[in-house]
Protein backbone atom coordinates (compact mmCIF):
# COMPACT_ATOMS: atom_id res chain seq x y z
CA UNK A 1 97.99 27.50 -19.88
CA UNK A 2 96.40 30.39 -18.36
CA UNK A 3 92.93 29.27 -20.80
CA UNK A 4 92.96 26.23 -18.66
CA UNK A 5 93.01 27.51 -15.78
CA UNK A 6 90.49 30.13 -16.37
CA UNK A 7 88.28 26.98 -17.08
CA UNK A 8 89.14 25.38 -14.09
CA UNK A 9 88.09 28.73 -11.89
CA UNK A 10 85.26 28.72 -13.74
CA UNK A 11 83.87 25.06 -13.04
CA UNK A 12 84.70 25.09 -9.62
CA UNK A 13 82.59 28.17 -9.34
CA UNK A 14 79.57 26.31 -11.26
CA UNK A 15 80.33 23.54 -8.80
CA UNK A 16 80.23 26.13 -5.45
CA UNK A 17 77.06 27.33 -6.66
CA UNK A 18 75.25 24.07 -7.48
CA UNK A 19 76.22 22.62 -3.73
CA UNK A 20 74.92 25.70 -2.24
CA UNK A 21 71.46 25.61 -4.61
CA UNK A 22 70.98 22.03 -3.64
CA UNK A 23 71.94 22.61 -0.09
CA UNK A 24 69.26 25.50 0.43
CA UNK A 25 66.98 23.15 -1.95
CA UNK A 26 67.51 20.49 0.66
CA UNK A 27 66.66 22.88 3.53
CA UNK A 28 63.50 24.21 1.45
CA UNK A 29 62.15 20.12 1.24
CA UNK A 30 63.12 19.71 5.14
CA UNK A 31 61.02 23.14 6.23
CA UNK A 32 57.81 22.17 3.68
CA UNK A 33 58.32 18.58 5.69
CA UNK A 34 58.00 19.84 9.34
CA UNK A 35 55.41 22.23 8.00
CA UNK A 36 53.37 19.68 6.93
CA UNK A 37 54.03 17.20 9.51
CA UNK A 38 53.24 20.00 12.07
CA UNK A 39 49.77 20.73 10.26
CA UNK A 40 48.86 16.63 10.43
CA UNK A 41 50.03 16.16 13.79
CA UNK A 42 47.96 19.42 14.88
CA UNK A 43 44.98 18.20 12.62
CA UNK A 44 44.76 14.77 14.26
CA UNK A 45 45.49 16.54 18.04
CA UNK A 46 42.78 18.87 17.44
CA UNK A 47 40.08 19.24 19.73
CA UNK A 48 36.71 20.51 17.70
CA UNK A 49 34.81 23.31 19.26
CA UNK A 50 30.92 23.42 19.04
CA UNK A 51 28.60 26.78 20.46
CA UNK A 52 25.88 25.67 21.07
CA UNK A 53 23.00 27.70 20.02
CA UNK A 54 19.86 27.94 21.93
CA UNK A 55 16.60 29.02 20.71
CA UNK A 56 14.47 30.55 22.88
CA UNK A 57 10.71 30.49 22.29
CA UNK A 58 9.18 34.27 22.65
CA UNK A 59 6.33 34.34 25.03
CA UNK A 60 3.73 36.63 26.52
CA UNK A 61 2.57 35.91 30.21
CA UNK A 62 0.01 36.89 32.55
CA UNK A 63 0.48 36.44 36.62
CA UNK A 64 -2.09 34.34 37.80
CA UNK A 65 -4.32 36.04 40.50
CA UNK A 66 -7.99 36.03 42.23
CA UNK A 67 -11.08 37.14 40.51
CA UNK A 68 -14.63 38.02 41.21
CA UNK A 69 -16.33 36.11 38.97
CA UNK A 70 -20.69 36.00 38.05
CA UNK A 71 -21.53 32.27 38.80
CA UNK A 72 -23.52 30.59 36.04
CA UNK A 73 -24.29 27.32 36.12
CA UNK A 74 -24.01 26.94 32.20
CA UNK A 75 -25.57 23.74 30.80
CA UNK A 76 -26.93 22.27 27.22
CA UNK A 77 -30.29 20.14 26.92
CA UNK A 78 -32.91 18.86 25.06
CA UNK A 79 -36.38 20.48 24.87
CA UNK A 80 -38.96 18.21 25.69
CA UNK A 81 -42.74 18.50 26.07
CA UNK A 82 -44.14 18.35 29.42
CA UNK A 83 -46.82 15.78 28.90
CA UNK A 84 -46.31 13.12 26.01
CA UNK A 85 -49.27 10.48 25.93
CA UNK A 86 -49.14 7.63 23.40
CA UNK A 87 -52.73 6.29 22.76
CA UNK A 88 -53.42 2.89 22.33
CA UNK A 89 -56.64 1.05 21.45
CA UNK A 90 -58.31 -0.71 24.26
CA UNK A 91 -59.95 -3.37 22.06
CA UNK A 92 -57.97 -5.60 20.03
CA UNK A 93 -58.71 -7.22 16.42
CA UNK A 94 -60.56 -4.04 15.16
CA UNK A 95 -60.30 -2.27 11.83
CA UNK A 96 -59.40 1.34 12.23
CA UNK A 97 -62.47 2.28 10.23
CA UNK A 98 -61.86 6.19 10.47
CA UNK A 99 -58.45 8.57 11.11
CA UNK A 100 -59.90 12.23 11.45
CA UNK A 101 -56.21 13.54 12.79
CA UNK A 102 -52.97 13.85 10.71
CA UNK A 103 -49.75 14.56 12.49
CA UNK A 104 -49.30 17.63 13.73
CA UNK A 105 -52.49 18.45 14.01
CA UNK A 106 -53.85 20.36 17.62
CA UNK A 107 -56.31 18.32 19.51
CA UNK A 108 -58.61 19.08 22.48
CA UNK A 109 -58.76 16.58 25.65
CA UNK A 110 -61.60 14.49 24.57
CA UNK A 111 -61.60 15.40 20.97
CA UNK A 112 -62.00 12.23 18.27
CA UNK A 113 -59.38 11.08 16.78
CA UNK A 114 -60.18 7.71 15.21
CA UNK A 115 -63.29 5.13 15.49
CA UNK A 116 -62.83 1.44 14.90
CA UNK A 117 -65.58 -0.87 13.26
CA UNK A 118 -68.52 -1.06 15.13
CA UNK A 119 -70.91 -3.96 13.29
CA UNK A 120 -70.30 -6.62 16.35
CA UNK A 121 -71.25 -4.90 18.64
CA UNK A 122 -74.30 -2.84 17.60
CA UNK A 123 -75.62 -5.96 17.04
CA UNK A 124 -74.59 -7.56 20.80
CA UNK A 125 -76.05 -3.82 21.98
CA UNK A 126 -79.31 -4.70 19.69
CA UNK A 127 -79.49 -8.32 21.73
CA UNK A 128 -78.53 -7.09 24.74
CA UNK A 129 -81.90 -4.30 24.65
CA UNK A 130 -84.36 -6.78 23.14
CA UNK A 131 -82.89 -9.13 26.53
CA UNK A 132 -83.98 -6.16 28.64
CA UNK A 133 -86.97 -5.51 27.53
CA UNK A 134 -88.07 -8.99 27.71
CA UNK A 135 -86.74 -9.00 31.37
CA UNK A 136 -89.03 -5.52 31.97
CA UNK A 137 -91.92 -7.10 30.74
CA UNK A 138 -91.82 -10.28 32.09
CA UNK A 139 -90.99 -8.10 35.47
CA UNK A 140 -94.30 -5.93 34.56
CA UNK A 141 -96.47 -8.83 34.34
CA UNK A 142 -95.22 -10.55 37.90
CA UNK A 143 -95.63 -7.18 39.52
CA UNK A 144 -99.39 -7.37 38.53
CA UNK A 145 -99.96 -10.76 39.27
CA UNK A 146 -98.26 -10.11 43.17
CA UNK A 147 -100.53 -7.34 43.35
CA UNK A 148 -103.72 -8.96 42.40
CA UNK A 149 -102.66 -12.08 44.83
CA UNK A 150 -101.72 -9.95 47.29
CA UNK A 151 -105.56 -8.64 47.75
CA UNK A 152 -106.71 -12.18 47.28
CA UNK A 153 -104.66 -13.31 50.03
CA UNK A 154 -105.63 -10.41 52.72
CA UNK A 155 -109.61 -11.69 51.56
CA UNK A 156 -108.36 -15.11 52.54
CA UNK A 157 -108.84 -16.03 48.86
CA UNK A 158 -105.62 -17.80 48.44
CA UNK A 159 -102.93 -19.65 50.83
CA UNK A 160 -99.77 -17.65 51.68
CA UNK A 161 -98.08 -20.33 50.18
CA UNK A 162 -99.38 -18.98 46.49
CA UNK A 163 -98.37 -15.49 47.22
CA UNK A 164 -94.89 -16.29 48.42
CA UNK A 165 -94.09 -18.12 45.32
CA UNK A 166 -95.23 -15.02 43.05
CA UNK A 167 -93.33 -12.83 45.32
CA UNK A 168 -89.78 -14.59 44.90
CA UNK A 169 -90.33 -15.14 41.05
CA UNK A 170 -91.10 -11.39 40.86
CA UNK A 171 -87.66 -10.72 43.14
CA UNK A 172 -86.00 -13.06 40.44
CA UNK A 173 -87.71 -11.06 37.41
CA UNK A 174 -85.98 -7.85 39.13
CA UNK A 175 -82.91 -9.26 39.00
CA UNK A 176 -82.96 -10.28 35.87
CA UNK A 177 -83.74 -6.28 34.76
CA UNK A 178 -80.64 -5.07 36.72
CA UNK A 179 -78.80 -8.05 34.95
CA UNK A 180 -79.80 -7.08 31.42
CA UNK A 181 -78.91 -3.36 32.31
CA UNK A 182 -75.84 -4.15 33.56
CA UNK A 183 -75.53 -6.05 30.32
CA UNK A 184 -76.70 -3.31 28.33
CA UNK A 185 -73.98 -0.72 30.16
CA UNK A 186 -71.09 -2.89 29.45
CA UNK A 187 -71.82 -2.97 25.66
CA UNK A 188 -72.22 0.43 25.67
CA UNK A 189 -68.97 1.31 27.30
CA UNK A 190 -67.62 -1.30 24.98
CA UNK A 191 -69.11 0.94 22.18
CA UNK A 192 -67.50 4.13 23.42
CA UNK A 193 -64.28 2.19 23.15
CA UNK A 194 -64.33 2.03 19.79
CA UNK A 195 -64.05 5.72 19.22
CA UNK A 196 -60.45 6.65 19.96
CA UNK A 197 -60.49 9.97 22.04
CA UNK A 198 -57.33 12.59 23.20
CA UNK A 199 -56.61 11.96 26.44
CA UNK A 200 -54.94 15.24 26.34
CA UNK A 201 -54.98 18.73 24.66
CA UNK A 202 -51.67 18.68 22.21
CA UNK A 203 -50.11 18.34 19.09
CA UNK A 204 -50.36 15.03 17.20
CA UNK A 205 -46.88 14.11 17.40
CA UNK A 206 -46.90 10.87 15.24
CA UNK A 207 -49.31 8.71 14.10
CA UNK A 208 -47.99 5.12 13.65
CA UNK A 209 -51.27 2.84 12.26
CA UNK A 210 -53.27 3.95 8.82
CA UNK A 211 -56.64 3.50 7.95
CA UNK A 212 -57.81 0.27 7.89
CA UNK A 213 -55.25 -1.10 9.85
CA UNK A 214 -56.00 -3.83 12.81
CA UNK A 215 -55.40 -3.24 16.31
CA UNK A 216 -53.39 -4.26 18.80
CA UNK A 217 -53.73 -3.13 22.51
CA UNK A 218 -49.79 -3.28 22.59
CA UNK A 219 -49.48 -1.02 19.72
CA UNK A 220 -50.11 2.20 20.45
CA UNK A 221 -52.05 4.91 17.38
CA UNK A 222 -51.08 8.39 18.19
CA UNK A 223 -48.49 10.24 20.31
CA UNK A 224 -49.91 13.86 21.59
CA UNK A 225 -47.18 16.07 22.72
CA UNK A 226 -48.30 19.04 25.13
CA UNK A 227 -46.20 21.91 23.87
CA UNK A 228 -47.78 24.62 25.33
CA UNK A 229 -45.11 23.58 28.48
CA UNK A 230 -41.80 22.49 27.74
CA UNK A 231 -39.26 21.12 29.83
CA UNK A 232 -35.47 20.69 29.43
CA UNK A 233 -33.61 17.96 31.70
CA UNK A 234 -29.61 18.56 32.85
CA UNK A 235 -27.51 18.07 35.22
CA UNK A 236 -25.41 19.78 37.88
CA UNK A 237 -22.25 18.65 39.84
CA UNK A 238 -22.45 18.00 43.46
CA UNK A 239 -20.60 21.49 44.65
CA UNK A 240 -23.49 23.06 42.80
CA UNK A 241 -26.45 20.57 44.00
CA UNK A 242 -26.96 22.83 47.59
CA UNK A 243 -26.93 26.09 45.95
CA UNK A 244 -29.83 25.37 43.47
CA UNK A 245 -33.33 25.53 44.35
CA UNK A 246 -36.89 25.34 43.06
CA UNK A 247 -38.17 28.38 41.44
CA UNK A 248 -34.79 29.55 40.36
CA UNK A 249 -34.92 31.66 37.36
CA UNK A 250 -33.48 29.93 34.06
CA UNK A 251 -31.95 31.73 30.85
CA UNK A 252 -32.64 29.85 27.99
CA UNK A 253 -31.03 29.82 24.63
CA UNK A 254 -31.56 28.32 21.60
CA UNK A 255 -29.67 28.01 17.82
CA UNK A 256 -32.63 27.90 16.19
CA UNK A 257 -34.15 30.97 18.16
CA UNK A 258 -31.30 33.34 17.25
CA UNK A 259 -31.61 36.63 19.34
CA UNK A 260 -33.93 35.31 21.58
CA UNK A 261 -34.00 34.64 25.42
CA UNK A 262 -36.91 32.40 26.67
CA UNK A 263 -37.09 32.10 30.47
CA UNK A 264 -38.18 29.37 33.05
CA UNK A 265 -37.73 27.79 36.43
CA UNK A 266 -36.28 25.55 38.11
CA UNK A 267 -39.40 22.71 38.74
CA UNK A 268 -37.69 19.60 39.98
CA UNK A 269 -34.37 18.41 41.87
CA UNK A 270 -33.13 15.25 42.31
CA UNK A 271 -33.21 14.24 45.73
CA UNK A 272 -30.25 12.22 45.09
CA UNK A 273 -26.54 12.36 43.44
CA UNK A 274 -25.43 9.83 41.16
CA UNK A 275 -22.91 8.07 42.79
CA UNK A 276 -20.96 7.18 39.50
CA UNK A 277 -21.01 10.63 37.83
CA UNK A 278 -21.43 12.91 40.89
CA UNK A 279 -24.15 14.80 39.68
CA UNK A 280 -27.77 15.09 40.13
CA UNK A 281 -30.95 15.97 37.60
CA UNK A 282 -33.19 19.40 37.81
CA UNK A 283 -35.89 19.59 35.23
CA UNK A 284 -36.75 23.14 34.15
CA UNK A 285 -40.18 24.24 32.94
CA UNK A 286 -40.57 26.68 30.29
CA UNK A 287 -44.27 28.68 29.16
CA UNK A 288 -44.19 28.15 25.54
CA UNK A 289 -47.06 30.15 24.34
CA UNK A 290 -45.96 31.14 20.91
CA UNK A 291 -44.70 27.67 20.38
CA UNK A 292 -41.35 29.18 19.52
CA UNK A 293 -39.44 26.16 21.14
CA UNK A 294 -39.84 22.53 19.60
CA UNK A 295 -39.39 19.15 21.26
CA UNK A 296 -35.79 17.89 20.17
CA UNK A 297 -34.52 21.67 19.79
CA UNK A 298 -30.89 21.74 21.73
CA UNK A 299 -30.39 24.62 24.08
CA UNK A 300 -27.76 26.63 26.43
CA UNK A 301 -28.85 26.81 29.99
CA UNK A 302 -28.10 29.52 32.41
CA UNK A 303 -28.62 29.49 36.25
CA UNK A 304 -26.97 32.71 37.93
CA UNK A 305 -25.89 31.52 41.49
CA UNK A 306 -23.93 34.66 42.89
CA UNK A 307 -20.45 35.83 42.76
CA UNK A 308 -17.48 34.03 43.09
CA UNK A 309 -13.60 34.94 44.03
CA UNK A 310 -11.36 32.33 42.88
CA UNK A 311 -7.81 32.19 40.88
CA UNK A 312 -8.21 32.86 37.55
CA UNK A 313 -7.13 32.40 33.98
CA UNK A 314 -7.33 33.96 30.34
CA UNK A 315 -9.13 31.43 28.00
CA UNK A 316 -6.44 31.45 25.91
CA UNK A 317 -3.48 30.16 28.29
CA UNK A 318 -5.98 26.71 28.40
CA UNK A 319 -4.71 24.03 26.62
CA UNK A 320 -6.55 20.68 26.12
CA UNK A 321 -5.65 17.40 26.04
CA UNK A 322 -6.92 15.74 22.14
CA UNK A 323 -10.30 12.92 23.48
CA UNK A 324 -9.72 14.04 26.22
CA UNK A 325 -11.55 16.78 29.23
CA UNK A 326 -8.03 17.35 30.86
CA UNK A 327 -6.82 20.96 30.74
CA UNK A 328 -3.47 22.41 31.14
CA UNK A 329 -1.33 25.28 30.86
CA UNK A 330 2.72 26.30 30.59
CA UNK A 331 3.90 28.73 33.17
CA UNK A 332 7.87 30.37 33.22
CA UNK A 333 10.04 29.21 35.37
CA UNK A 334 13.92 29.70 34.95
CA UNK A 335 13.25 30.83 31.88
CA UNK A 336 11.83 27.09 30.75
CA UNK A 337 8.06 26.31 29.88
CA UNK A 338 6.73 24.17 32.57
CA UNK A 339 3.64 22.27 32.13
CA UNK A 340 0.86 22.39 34.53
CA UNK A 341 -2.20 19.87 34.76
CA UNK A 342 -5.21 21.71 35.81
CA UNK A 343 -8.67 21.74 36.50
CA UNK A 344 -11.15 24.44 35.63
CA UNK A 345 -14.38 25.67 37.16
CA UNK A 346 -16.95 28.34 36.22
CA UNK A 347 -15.60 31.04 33.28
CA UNK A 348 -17.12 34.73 33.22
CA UNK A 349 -16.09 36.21 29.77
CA UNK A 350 -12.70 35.79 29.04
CA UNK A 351 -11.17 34.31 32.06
CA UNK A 352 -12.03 30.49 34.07
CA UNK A 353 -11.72 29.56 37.53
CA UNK A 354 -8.90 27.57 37.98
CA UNK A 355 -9.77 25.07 40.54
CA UNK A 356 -6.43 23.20 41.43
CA UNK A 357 -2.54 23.09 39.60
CA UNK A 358 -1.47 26.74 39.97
CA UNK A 359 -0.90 29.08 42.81
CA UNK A 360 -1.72 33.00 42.69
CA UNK A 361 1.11 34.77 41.28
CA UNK A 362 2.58 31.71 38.84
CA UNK A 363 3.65 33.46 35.44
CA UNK A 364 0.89 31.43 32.91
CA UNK A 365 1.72 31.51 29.37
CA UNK A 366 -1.21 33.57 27.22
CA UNK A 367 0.71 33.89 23.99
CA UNK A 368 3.01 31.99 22.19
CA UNK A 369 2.04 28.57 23.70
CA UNK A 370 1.61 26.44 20.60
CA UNK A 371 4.88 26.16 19.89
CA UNK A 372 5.77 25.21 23.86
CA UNK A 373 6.97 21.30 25.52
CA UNK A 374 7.83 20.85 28.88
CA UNK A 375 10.97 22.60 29.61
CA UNK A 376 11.75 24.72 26.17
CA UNK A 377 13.46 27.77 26.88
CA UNK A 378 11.57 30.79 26.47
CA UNK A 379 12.26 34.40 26.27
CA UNK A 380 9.33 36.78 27.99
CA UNK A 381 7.80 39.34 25.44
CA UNK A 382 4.88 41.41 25.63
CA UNK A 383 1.57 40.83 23.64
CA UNK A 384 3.30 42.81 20.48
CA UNK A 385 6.40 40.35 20.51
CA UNK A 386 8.96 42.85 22.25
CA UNK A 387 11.80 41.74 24.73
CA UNK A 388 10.17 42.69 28.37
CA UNK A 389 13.41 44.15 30.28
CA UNK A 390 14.04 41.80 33.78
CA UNK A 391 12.01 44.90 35.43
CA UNK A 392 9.34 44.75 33.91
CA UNK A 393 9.58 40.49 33.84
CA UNK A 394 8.88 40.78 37.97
């Protein structure tokens, strides 16, 4: 009996302790529950957070301010000669019998340059002398016959009828001499034209018919170039047109000149400005005595005007626009890039007139600029890259 009830103490224990372990099991399952319904229900409410990160461009900057700036009219051209003469024949048909000139090849005024075939009219010349000389003899003989009637007729020998007939056959026979000399002269000016002469002293330039060729009076044989005197033609703007006058000194450069600096003058203005492009021509003459300087040869200009005080720029805060001849430049503001549209003027060395967009004291970007758009944030460093402090910013 008392076994039994030992047993019976001892599974109601076993039974006390597996309520309690599946009671606290229970409570275990219920607290993992609301912790994991509390994580979902906070997981859906959840509001995400972003910080936002700005980069800030770093930037140096130079105030814009007034300069005194050289004024130099700067401007490429084209060398030309002074005088260029193309030579044409004056008689048509003809063989070029003889070229005694090659191209570039220096030629006096007058000197011969080519003769054409002559045969034709050395034999009209040959006519035209024996026509003369028929017309002075025949001339001869009436002037001794109106002198021999002549006496007869003041010994009453002859009527006055007689003599006045010799006298206008002898007028005729005159005529007819000055008509045969005139004759004559033409054939021999014709003649002349068949040598080909320089009109001017020069350089053969180019020669455009060969030996043997036949001319044409549209068609010309020769170009002579004087390059002794050059000229270049440019062009200045209409705020520059009253400024320049003649005689003004010119600095010339060219490429293919390196290290040297020819000088001329200003020889011709326009007396009018093109209405479409606003400018106006000059034409400057250059002594070219050393024949340093060829036609064709591009060149800088330079025409020094003064000095100039205007708001200025570095070269490298200009920006330009690809195809394009518009200019511009970022300045600071609120600590954004700001893009400016501007237009330039005259440059002296590193820094160019700024003509309109900016006003003096505008912060211009110098460094940092290629990697600017309108309204990225910047950050204000000095040329070395370090932070300015706001003091030294103002």
């Amino acid at each position: 009996m008392e076994k039994e009830k030992e047993r019976e103490k001892r599974e109601k224990k076993k039974k006390k302790k597996g309520l309690v372990g599946a009671f606290f099991v229970t409570l275990l399952i219920m607290a993992l529950s609301l912790f994991t319904a509390n994580n979902i229900f906070k997981f859906k409410t959840k509001k995400e957070v972003f910080i936002e990160k700005i980069e800030r461009i770093p930037v140096a900057v130079e105030p814009i301010k007034f300069r005194e700036f050289k004024w130099v009219i700067e401007r490429m051209g084209e060398v030309q000669p002074l005088f260029k003469v193309d030579v044409f024949p004056k008689i048509p048909g003809k063989i070029i019998e003889k070229i005694l000139v090659e191209k570039g090849d220096y030629v006096k005024k007058g000197e011969l340059l080519a003769t054409l075939e002559e045969e034709s009219i050395m034999a009209k010349i040959k006519e035209a002398n024996a026509a003369l000389h028929m017309a002075i003899a025949n001339r001869n003989v009436l002037v001794k016959d109106y002198k021999r009637l002549k006496s007869l007729f003041k010994e009453k020998a002859i009527p006055k009828q007689k003599l006045d007939h010799v006298e206008a056959q002898l007028k005729a026979a005159y005529a007819q001499v000055r008509r045969a000399k005139a004759i004559l002269n033409q054939l021999e000016i014709l003649k002349s034209e068949h040598k080909i002469l320089a009109p001017i002293s020069g350089y053969i330039s180019a020669r455009f018919l060969d030996q043997g060729s036949i001319t044409s009076t549209s068609h010309p044989i020769f170009s002579i170039s004087h390059e002794e005197t050059e000229k270049i033609v440019t062009t200045i703007t209409e705020k520059e047109y009253p400024k320049i006058k003649k005689g003004m000194k010119v600095e010339i450069e060219a490429d293919a000149v390196p290290g040297k600096i020819f000088y001329g003058e200003v020889s011709l203005i326009s007396p009018t400005i093109n209405p479409a492009t606003r400018t106006a021509e000059i034409e400057i003459h250059i002594l070219n005595k050393d024949l340093l300087l060829k036609s064709g040869m591009y060149v800088t200009t330079r025409i020094y005007l003064g000095k100039k005080r205007a708001l200025a720029v570095r070269r490298d805060a200009l920006n330009r626009l690809p195809g394009t001849g518009n200019y511009y430049v970022f300045v600071v503001k609120n600590q954004k890039a700001v893009l400016k549209n501007v237009k330039i003027g005259i440059s002296d060395e590193n820094y160019i007139e700024i003509v309109q967009g900016l006003r003096e004291g505008e912060k211009v970007v110098i460094k940092g600029q290629n990697r600017l758009k309108d309204g990225t944030p910047v950050i204000i460093t000095d040329a070395y890259g370090q932070k300015l402090s706001r003091g030294k910013m103002k």
